[in-house]
C-alpha atoms as a PDB file:
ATOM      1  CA  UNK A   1      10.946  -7.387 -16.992  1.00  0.00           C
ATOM      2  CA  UNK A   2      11.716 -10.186 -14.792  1.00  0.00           C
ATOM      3  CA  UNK A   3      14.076  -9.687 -11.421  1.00  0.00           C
ATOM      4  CA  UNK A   4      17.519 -10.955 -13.674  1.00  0.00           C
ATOM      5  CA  UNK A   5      17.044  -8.687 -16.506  1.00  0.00           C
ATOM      6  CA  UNK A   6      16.683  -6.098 -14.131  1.00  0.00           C
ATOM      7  CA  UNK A   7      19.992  -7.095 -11.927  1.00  0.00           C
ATOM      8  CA  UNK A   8      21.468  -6.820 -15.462  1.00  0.00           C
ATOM      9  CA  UNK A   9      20.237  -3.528 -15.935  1.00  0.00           C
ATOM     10  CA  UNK A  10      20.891  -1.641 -13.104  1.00  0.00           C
ATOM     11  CA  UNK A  11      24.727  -2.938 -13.448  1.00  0.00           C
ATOM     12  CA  UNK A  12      24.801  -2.148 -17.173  1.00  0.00           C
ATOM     13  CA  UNK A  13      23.224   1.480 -16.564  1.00  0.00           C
ATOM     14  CA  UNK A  14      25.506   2.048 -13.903  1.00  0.00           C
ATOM     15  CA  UNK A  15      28.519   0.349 -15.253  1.00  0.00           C
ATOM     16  CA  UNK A  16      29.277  -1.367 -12.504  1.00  0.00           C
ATOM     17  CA  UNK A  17      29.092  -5.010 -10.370  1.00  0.00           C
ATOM     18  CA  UNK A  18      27.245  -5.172  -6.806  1.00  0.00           C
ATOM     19  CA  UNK A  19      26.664  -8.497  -4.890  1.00  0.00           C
ATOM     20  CA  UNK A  20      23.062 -10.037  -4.746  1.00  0.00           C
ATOM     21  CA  UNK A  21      22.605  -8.133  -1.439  1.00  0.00           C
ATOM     22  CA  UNK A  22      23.284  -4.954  -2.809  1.00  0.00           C
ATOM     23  CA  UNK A  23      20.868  -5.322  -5.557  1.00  0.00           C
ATOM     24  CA  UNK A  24      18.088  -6.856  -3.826  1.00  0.00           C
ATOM     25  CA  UNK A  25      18.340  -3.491  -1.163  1.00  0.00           C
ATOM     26  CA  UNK A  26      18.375  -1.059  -4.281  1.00  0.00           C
ATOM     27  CA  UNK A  27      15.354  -2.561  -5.741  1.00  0.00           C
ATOM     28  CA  UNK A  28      13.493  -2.788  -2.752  1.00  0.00           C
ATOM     29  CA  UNK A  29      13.806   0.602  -1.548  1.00  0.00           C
ATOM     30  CA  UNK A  30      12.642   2.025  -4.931  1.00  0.00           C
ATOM     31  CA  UNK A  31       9.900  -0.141  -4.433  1.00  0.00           C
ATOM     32  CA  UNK A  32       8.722   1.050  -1.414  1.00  0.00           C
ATOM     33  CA  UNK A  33       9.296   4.551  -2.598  1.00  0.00           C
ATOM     34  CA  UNK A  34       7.303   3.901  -5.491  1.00  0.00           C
ATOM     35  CA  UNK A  35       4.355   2.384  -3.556  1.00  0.00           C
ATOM     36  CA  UNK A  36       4.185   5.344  -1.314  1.00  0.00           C
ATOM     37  CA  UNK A  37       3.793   7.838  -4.070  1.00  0.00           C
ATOM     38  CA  UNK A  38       1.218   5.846  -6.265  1.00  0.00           C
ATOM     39  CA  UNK A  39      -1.851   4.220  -5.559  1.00  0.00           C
ATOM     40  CA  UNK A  40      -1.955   1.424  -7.757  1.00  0.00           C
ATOM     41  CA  UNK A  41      -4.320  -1.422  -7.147  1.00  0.00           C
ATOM     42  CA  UNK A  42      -1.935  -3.880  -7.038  1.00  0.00           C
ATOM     43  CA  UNK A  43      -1.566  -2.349  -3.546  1.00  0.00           C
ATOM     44  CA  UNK A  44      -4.827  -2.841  -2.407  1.00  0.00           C
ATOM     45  CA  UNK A  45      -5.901  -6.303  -0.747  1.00  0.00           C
ATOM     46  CA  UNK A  46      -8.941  -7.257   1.538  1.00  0.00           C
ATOM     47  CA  UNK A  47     -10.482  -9.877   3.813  1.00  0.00           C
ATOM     48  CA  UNK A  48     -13.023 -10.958   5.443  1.00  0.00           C
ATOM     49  CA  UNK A  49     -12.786 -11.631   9.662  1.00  0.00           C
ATOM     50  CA  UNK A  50     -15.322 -12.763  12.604  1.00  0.00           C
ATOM     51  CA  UNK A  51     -15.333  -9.964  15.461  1.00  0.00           C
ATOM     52  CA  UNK A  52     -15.528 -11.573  18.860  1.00  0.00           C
ATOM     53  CA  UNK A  53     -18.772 -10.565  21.119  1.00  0.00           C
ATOM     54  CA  UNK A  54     -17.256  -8.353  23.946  1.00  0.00           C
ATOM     55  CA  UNK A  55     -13.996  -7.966  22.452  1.00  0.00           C
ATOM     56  CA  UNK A  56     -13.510  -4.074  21.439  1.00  0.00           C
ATOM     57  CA  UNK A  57     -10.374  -5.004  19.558  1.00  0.00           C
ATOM     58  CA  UNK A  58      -9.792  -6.563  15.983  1.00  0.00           C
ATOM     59  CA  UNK A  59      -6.616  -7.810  14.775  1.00  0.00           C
ATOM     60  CA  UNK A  60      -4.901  -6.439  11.565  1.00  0.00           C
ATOM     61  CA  UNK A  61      -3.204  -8.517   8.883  1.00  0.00           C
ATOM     62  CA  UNK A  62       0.112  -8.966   9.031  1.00  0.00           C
ATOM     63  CA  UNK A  63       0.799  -7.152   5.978  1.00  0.00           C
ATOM     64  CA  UNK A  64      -1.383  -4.415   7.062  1.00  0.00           C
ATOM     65  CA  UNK A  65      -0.038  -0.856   6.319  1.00  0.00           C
ATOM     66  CA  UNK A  66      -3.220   1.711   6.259  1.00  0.00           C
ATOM     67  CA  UNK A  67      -6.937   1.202   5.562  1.00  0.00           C
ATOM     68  CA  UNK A  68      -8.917   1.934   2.614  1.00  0.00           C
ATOM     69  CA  UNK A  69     -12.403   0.980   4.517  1.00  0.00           C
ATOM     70  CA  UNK A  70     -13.668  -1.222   7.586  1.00  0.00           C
ATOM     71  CA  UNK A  71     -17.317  -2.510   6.935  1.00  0.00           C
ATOM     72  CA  UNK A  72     -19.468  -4.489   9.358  1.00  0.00           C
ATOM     73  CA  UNK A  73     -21.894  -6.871   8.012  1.00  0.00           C
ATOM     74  CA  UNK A  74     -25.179  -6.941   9.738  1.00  0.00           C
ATOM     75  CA  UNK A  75     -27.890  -9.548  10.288  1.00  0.00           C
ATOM     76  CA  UNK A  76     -29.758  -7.887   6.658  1.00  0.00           C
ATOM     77  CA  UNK A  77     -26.755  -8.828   4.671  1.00  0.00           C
ATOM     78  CA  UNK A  78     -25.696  -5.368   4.612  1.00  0.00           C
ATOM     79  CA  UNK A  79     -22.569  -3.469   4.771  1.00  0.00           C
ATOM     80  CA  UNK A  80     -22.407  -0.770   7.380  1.00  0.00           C
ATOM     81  CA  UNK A  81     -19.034   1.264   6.319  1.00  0.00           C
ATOM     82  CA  UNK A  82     -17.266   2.396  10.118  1.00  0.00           C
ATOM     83  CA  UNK A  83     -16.416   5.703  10.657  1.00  0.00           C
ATOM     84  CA  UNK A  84     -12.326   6.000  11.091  1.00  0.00           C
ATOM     85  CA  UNK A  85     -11.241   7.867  14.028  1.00  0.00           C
ATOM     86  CA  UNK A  86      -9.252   8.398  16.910  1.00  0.00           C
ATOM     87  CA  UNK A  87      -8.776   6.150  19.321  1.00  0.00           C
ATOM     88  CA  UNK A  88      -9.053   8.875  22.159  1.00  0.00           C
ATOM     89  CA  UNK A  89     -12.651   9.741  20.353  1.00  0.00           C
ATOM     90  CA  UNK A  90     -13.533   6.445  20.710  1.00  0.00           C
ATOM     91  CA  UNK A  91     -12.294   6.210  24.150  1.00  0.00           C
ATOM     92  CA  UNK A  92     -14.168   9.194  24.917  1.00  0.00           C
ATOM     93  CA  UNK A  93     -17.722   8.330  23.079  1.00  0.00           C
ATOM     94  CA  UNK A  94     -17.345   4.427  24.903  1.00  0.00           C
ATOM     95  CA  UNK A  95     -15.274   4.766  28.586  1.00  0.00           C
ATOM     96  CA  UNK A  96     -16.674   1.702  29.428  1.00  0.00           C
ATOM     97  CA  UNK A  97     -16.161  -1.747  26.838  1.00  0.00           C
ATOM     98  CA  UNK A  98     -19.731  -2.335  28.441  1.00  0.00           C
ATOM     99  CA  UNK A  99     -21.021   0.131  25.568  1.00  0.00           C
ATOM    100  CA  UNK A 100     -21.869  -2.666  23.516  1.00  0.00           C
ATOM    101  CA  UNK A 101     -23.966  -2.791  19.492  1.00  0.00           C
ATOM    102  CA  UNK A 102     -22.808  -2.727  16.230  1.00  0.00           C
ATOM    103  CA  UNK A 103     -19.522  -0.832  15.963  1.00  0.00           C
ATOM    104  CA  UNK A 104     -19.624   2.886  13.895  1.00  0.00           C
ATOM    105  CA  UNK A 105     -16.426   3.689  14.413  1.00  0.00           C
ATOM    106  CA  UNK A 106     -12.949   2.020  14.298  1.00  0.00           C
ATOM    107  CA  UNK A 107      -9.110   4.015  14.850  1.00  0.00           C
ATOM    108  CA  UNK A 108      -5.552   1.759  14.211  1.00  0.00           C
ATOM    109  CA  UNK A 109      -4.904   1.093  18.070  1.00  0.00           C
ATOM    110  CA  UNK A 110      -1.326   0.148  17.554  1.00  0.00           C
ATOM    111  CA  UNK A 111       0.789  -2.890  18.180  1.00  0.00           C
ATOM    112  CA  UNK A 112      -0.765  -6.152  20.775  1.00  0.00           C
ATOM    113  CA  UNK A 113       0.765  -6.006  24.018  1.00  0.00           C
ATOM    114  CA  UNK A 114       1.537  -9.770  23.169  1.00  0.00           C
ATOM    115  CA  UNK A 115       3.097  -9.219  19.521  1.00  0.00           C
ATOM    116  CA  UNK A 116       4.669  -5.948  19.279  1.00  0.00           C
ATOM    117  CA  UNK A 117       4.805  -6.358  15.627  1.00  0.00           C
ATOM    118  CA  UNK A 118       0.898  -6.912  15.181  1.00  0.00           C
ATOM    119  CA  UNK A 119      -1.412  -4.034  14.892  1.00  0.00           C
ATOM    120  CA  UNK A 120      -4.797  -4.054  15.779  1.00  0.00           C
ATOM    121  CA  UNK A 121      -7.818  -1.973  15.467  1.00  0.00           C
ATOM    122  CA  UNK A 122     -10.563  -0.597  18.763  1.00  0.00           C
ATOM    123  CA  UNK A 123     -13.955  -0.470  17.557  1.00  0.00           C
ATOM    124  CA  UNK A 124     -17.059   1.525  19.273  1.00  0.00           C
ATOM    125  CA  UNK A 125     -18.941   0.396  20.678  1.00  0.00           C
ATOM    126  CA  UNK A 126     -17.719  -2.977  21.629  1.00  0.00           C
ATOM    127  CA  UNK A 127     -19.271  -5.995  19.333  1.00  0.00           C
ATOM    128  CA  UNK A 128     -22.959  -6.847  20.597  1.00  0.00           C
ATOM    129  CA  UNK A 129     -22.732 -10.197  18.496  1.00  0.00           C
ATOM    130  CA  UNK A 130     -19.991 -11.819  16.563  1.00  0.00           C
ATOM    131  CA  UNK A 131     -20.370  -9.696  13.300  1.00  0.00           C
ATOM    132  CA  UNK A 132     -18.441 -10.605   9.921  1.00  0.00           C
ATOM    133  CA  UNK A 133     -16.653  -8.004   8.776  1.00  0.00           C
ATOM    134  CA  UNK A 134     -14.254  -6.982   5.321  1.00  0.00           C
ATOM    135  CA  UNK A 135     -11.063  -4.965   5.691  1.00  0.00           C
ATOM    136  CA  UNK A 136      -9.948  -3.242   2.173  1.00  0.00           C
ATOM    137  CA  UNK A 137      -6.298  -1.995   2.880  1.00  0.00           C
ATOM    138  CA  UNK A 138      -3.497  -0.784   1.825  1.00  0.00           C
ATOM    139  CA  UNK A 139       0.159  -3.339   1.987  1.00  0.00           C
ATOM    140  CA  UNK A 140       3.102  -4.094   0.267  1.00  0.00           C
ATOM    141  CA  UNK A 141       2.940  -6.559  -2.741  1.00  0.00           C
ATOM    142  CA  UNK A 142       5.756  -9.394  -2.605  1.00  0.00           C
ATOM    143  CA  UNK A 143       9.286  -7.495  -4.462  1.00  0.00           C
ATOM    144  CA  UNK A 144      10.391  -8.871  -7.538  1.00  0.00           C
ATOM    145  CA  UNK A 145      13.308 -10.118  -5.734  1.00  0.00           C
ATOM    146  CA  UNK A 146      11.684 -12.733  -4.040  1.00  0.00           C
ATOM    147  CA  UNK A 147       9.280 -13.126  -6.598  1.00  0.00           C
ATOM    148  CA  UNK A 148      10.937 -12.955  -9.754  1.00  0.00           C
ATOM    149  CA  UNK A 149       8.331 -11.346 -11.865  1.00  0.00           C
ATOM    150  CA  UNK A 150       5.454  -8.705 -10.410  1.00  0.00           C
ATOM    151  CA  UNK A 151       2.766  -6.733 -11.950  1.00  0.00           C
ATOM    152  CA  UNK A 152       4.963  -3.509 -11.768  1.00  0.00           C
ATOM    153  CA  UNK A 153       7.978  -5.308 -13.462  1.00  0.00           C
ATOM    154  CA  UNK A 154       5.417  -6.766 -16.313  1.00  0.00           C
ATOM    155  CA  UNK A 155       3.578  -3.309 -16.638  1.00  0.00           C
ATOM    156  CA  UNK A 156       5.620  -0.514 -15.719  1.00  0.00           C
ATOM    157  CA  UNK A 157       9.263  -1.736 -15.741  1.00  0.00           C
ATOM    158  CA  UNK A 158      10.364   1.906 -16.349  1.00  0.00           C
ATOM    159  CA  UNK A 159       9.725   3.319 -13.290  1.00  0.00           C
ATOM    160  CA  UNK A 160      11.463  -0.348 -11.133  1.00  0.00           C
ATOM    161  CA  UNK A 161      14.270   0.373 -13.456  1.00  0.00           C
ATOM    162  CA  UNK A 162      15.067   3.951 -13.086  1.00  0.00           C
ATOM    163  CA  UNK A 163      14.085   3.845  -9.572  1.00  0.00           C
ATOM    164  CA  UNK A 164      16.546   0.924  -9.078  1.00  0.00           C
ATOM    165  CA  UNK A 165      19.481   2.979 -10.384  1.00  0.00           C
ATOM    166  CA  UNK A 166      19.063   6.102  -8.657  1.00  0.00           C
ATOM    167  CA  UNK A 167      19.527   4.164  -5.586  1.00  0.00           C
ATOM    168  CA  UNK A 168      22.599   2.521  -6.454  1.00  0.00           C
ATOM    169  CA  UNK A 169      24.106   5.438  -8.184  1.00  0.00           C
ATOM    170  CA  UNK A 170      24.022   7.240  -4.877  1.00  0.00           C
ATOM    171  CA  UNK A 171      24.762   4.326  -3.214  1.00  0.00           C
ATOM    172  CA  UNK A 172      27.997   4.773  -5.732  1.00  0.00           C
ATOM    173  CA  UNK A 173      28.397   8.737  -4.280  1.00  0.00           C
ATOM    174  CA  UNK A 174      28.270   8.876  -8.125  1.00  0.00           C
ATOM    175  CA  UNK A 175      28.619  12.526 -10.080  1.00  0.00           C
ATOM    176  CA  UNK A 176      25.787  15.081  -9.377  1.00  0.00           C
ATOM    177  CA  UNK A 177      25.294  15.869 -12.865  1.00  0.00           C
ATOM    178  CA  UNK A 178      24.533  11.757 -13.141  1.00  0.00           C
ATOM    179  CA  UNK A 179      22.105  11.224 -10.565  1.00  0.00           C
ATOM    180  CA  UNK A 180      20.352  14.430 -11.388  1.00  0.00           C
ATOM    181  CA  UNK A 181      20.180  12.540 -14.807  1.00  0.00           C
ATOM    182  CA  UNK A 182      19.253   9.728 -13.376  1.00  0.00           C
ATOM    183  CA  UNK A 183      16.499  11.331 -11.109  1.00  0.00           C
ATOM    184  CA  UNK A 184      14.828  13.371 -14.059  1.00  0.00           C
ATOM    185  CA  UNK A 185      14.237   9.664 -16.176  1.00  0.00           C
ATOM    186  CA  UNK A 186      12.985   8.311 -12.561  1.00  0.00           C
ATOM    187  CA  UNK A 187      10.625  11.207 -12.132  1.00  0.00           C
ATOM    188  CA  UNK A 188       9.070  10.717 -15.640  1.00  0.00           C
ATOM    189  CA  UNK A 189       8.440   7.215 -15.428  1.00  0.00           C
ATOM    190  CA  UNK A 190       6.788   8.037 -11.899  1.00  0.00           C
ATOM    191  CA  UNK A 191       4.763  10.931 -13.954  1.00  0.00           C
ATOM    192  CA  UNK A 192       3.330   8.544 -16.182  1.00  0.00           C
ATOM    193  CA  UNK A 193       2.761   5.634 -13.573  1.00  0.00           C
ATOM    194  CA  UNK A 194       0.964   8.501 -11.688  1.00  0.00           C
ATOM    195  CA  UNK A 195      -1.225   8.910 -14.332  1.00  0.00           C
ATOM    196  CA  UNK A 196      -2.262   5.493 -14.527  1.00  0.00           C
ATOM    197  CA  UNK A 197      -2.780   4.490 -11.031  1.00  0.00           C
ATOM    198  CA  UNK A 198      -4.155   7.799  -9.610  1.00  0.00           C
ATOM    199  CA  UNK A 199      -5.781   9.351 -12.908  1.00  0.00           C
ATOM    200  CA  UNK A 200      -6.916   6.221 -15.501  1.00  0.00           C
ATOM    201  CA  UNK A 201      -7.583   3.614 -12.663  1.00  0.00           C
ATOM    202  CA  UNK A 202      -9.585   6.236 -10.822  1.00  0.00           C
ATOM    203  CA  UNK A 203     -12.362   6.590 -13.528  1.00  0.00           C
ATOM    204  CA  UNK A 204     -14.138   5.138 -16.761  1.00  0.00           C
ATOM    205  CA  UNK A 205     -15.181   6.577 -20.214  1.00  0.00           C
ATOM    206  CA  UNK A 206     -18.770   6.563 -19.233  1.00  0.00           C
ATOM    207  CA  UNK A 207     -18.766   8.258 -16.139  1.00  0.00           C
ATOM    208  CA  UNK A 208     -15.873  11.021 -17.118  1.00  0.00           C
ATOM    209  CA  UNK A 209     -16.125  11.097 -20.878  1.00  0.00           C
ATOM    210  CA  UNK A 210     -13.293   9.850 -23.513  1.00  0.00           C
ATOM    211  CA  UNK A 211      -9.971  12.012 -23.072  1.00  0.00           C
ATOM    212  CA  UNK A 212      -9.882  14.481 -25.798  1.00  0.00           C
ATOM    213  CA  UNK A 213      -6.707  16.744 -26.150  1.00  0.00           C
ATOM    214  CA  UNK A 214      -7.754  20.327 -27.926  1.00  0.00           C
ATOM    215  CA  UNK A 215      -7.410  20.814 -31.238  1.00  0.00           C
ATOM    216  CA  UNK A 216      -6.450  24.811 -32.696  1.00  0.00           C
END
């Protein structure tokens, strides 16, 4: 389902018209509410980055919402997983930016006192050498309304749709009875896109066995 068909849909379901604004904020928010309740990878992204020697402090990615893993690559080729934490256990295991070697540990610092929107990361101990490292995190794919067609509007349309029209039905201060309705369809879309991104995607016939439903 591409990003007119479901404009079309929401309006037909709904029986109603709403401006391009209107439908652009319904379908994001049930995107982002859909995002935040499944782990899909489509929502998982990573690079790879250069720490700076003496510099305790890594920039995020823009897009950066929460990690998955923070890995250091050594002089062996290796990758040495850090330890997420704190930033007041790191503050407390390295007072001094002095403590310097490969980083174990890394906590989400917050925003750059230069770019209040950035986030950035404080390692410990602080960067002996300038050390490649690969960030696997978690962000927000680009919506459907910018660009046109996504992986969840190709795959699981259901769940965009229903999702969709819950928000603009209460957006409508429609009928209970309707947006309870309307909420039960949402919720079993989201049951069965739950089962795909946090039951099928976590696993493989050979390491869990093939799915077998008992037989009387």
């Amino acid at each position: 389902m591409n990003y007119t068909q479901l404009c079309a849909d929401i309006q037909d379901y709904v029986e109603n018209t709403f401006s391009a604004d209107q439908l652009a904020t319904f379908v994001k928010q049930a995107e982002q509410r859909i995002y935040n309740t499944v782990q899909l990878p489509d929502l998982r992204k990573n690079v790879t980055g250069v720490l700076t020697s003496g510099n305790m402090y890594l920039q995020a990615p823009t897009d950066f919402l929460a990690p998955y893993s923070l890995a250091v690559i050594d002089a062996q080729d290796e990758y040495v997983y850090l330890l997420n934490k704190d930033v007041n256990f790191i503050r407390e295991s390295y007072p001094s930016a002095s403590y310097s070697g490969t980083p174990k540990y890394y906590a989400i610092f917050g925003p750059r006192s230069d770019d209040q929107k950035e986030l950035a990361f404080i390692l410990g101990p602080t960067p002996s050498a300038a050390f490649t490292v690969e960030l696997h995190y978690f962000y927000y794919p680009e919506s459907i309304v910018d660009a046109g067609q996504t992986w969840l509007g190709d795959n699981f349309d259901s769940a965009l749709l229903w999702g969709s029209i819950v928000e603009a039905y209460h957006f409508l201060k429609g009928e209970a009875d309707l947006i309870a309705a309307y909420q039960n369809r949402y919720q079993e879309a989201l049951g069965l896109l739950k089962q795909l991104g946090d039951g099928k995607d976590r696993g493989d016939a050979y390491r869990d066995g093939q799915y077998k439903q008992s037989v009387r």
